[in-house]
C-alpha atoms as a PDB file:
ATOM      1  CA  UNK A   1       2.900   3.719  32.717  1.00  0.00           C
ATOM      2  CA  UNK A   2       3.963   0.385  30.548  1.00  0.00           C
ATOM      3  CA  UNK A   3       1.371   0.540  28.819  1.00  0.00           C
ATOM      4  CA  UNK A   4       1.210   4.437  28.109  1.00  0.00           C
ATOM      5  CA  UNK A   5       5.210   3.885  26.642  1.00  0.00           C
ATOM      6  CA  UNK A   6       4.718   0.757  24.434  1.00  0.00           C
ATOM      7  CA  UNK A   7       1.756   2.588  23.059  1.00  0.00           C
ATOM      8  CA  UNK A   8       4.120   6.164  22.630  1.00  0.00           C
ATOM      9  CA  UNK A   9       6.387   3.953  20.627  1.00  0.00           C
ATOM     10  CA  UNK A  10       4.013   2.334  18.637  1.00  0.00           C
ATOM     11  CA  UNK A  11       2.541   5.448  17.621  1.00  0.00           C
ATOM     12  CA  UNK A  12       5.950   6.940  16.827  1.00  0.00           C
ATOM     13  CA  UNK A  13       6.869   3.862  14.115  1.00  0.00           C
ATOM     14  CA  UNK A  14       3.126   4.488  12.465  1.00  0.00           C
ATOM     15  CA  UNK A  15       4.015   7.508  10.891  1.00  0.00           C
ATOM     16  CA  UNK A  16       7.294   6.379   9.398  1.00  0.00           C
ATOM     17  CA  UNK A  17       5.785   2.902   8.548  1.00  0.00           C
ATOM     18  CA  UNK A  18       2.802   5.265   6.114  1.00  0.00           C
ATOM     19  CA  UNK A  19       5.199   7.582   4.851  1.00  0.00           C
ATOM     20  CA  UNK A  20       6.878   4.713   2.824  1.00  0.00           C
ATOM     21  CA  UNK A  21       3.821   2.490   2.054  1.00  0.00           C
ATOM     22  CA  UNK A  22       2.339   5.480   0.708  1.00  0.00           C
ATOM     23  CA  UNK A  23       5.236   6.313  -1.873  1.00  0.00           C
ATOM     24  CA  UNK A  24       6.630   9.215   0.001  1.00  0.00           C
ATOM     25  CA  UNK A  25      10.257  10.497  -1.413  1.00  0.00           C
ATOM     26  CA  UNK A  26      12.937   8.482   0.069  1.00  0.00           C
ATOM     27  CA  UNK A  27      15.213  11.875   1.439  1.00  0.00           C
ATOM     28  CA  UNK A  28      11.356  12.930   3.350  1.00  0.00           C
ATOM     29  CA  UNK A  29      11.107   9.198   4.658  1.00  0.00           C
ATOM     30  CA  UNK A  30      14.889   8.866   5.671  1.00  0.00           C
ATOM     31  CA  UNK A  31      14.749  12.282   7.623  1.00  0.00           C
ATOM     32  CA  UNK A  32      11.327  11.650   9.416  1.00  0.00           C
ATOM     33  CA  UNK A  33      13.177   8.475  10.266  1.00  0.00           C
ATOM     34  CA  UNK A  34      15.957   9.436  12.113  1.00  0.00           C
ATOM     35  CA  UNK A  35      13.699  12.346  13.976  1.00  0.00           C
ATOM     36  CA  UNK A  36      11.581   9.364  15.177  1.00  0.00           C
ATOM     37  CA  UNK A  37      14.407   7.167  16.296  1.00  0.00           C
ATOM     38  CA  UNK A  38      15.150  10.736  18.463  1.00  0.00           C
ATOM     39  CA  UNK A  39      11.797  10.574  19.566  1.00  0.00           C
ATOM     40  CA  UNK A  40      12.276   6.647  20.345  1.00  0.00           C
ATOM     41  CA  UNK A  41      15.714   7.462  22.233  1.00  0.00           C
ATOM     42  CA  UNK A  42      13.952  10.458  24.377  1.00  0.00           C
ATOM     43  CA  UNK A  43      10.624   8.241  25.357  1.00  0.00           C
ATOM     44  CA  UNK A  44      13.127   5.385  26.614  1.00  0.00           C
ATOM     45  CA  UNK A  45      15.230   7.496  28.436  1.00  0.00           C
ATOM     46  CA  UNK A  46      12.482   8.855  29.995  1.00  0.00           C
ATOM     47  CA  UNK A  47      10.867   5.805  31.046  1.00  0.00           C
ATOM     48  CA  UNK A  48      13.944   4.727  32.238  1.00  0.00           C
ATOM     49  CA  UNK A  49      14.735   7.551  34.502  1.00  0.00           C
ATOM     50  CA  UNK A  50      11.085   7.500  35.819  1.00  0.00           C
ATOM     51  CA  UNK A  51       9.880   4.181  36.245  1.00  0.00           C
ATOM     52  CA  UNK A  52      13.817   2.234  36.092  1.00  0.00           C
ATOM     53  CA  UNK A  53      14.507   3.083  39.671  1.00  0.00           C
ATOM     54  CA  UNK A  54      10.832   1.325  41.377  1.00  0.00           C
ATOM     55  CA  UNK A  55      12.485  -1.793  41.412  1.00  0.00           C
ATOM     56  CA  UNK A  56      10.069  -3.453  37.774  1.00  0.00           C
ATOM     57  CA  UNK A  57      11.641  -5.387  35.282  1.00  0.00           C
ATOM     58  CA  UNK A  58      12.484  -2.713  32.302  1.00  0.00           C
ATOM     59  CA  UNK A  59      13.205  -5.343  29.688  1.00  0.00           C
ATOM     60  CA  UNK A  60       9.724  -5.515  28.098  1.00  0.00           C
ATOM     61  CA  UNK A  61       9.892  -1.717  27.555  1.00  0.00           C
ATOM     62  CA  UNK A  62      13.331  -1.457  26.893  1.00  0.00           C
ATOM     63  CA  UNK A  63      12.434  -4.197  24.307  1.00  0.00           C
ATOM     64  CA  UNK A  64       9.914  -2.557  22.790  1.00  0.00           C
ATOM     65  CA  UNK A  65      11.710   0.398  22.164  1.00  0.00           C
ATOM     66  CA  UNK A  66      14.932  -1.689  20.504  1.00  0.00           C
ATOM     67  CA  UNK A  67      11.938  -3.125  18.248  1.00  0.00           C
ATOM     68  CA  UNK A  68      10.452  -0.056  17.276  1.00  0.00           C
ATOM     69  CA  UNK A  69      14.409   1.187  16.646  1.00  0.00           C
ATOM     70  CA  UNK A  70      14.724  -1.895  14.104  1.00  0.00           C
ATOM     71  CA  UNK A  71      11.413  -1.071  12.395  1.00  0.00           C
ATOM     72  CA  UNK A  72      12.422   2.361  12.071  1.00  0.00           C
ATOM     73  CA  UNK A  73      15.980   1.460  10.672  1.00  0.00           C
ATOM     74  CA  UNK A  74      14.336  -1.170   8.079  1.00  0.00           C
ATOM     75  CA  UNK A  75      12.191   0.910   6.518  1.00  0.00           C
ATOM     76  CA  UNK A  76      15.100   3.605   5.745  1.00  0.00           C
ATOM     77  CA  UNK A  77      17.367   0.991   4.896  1.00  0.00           C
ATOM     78  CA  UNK A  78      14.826  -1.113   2.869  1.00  0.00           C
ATOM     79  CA  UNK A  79      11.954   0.725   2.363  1.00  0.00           C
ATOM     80  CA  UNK A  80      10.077  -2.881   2.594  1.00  0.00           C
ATOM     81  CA  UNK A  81       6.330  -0.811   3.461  1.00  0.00           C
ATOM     82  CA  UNK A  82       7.096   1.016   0.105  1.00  0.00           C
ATOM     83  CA  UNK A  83       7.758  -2.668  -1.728  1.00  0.00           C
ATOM     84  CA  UNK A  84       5.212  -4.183  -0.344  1.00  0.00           C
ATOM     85  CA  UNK A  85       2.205  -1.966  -1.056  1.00  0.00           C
ATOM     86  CA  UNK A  86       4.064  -1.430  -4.786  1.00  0.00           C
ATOM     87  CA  UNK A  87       3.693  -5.755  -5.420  1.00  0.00           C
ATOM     88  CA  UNK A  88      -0.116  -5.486  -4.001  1.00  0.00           C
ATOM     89  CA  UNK A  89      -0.580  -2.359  -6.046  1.00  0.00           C
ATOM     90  CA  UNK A  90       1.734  -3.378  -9.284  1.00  0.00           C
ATOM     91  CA  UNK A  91      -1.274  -5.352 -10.882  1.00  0.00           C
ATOM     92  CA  UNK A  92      -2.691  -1.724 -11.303  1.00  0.00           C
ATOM     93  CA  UNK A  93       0.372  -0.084 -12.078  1.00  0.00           C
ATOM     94  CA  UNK A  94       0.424  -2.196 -15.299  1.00  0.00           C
ATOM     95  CA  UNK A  95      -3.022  -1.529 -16.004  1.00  0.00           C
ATOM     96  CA  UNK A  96      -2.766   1.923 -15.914  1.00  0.00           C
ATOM     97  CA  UNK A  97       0.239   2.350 -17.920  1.00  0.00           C
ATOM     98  CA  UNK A  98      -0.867   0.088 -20.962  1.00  0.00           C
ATOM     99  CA  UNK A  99      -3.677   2.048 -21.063  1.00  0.00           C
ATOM    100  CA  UNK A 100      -1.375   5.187 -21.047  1.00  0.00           C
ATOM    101  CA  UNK A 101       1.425   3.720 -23.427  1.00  0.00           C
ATOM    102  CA  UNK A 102      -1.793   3.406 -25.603  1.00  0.00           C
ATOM    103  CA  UNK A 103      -2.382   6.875 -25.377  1.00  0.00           C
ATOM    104  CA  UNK A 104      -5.166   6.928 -23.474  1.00  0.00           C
ATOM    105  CA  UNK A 105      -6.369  10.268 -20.990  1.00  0.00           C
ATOM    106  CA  UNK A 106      -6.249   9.760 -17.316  1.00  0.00           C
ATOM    107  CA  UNK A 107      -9.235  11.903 -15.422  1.00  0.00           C
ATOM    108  CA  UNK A 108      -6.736  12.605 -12.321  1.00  0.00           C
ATOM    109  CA  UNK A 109      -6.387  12.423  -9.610  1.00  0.00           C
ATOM    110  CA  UNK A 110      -7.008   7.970  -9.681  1.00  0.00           C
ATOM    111  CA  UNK A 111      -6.614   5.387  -7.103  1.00  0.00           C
ATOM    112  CA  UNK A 112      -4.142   2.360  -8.609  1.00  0.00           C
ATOM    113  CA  UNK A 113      -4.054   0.158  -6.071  1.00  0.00           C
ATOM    114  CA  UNK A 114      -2.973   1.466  -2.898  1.00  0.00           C
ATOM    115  CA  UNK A 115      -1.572   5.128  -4.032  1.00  0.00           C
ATOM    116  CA  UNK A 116      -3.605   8.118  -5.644  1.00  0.00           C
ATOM    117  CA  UNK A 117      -1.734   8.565  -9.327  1.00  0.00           C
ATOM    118  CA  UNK A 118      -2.703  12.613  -9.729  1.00  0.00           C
ATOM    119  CA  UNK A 119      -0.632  12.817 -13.288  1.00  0.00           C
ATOM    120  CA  UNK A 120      -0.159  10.509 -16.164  1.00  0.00           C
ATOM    121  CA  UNK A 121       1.662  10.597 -19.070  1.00  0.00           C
ATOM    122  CA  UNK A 122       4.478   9.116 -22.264  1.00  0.00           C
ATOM    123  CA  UNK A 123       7.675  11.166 -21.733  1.00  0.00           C
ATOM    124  CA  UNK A 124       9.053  12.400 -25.085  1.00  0.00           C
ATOM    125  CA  UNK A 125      11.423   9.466 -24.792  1.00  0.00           C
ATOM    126  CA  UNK A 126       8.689   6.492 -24.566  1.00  0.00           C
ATOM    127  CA  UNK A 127       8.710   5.968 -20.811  1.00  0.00           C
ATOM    128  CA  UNK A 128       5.348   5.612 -19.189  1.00  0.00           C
ATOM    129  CA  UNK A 129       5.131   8.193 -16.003  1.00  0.00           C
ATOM    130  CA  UNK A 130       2.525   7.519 -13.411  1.00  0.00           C
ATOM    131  CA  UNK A 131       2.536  10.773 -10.689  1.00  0.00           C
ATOM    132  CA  UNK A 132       1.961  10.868  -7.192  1.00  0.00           C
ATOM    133  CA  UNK A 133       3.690  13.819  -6.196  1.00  0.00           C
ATOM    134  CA  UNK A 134       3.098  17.422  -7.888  1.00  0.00           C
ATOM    135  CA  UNK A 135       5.259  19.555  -6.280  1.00  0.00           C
ATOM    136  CA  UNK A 136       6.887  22.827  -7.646  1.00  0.00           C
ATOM    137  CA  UNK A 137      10.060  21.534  -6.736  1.00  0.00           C
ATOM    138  CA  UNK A 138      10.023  18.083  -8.774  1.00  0.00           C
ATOM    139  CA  UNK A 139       7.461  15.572  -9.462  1.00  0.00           C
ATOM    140  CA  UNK A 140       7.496  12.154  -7.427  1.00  0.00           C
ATOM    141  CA  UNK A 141       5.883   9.048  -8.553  1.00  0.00           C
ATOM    142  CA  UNK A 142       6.381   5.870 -10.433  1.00  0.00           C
ATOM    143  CA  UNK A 143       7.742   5.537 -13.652  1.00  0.00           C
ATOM    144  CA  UNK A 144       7.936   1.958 -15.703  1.00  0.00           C
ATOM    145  CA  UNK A 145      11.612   2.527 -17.087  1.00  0.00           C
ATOM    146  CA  UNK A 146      14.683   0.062 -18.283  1.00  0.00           C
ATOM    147  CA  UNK A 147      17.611  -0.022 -14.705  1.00  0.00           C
ATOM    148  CA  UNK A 148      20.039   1.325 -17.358  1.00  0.00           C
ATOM    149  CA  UNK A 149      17.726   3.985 -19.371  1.00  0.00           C
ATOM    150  CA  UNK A 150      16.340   7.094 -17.217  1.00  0.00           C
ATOM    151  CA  UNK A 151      15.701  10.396 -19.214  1.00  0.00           C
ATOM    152  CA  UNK A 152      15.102  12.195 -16.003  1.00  0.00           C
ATOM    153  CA  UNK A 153      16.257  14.783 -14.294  1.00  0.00           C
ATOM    154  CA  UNK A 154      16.281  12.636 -10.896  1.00  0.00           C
ATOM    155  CA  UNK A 155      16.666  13.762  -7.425  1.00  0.00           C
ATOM    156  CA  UNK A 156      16.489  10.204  -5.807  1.00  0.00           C
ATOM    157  CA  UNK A 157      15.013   7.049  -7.191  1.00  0.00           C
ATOM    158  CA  UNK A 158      14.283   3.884  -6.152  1.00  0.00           C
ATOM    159  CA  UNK A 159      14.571   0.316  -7.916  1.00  0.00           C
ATOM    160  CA  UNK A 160      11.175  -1.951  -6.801  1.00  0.00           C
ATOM    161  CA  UNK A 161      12.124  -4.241  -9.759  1.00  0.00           C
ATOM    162  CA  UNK A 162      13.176  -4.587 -13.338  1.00  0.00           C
ATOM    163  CA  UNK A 163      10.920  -2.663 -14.294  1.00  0.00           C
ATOM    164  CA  UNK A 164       9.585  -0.353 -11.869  1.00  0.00           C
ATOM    165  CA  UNK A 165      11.226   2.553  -9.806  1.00  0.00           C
ATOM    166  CA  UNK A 166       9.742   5.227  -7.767  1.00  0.00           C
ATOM    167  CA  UNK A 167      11.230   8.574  -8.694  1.00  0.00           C
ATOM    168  CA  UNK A 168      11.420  11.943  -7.630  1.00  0.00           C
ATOM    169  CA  UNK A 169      12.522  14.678 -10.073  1.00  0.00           C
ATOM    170  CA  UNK A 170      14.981  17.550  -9.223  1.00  0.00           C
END
């Protein structure tokens, strides 16, 4: 029964974990988030009214789930699986948007290191937009832009470094 709840929790993080490597908007991510650390809450207290009264230690458990509570809370707080597959995946990036300040013609949908860019293109304003996300409802991807100049209509955005951000339009 240990076993069955370390590997509940583990498979409850996963999700949460992809969402942000992948690029995922950060309103989706923070949302799925908190409805895991609900799921995280209701598997513990579970275990704990099942197996706490036999008389077994519940600290490794109990443990587990406080980790898999921290994992979940980092990545909304600092979206660090987002960072990190944006620094293995930025050599890419910068490929693909010299060739596209150059005014070259992406064949979409293209793998750029570790996310699928399905649109890119030079905004009227000279800011390179690489695509991940084609929704109706707003665009999401990455767009190589100044921290003090965005000519976007933004619904959230995050910083990955002076020059980078991940976007998602309104």
């Amino acid at each position: 029964m240990r076993r069955l709840f370390i590997v509940g929790q583990t498979v409850a993080v996963a999700p949460v974990v992809w969402l942000s490597a992948t690029g995922t908007e950060k309103v989706v991510v923070f949302l799925f988030g908190c409805a895991t650390g609900a799921v995280i809450v209701g598997l513990t207290v579970a275990w704990l009214s099942l197996e706490g009264t036999k008389r077994k230690p519940f600290w490794p458990p109990f443990t587990t789930a406080m980790f898999a509570l921290a994992v979940v809370a980092t990545v909304i707080v600092t979206a660090w699986p987002l960072r990190l597959s944006f620094v293995l995946s930025r050599p890419s990036l910068e490929r693909l948007a010299l060739a596209v300040h150059e005014g070259r013609r992406l064949a979409a949908p293209v793998r750029v290191g570790l996310f699928v860019v399905n649109q890119a293109e030079m905004s009227p304003r000279g800011v390179v937009c690489l695509w991940t996300g084609l929704a109706p409802s707003g665009r999401t991807g990455f767009v190589q832009s100044n921290a003090n100049f965005m000519p976007l209509n933004l619904w959230s955005s995050i910083q990955l470094d002076e020059q980078w951000h991940l976007v998602a339009e309104d």
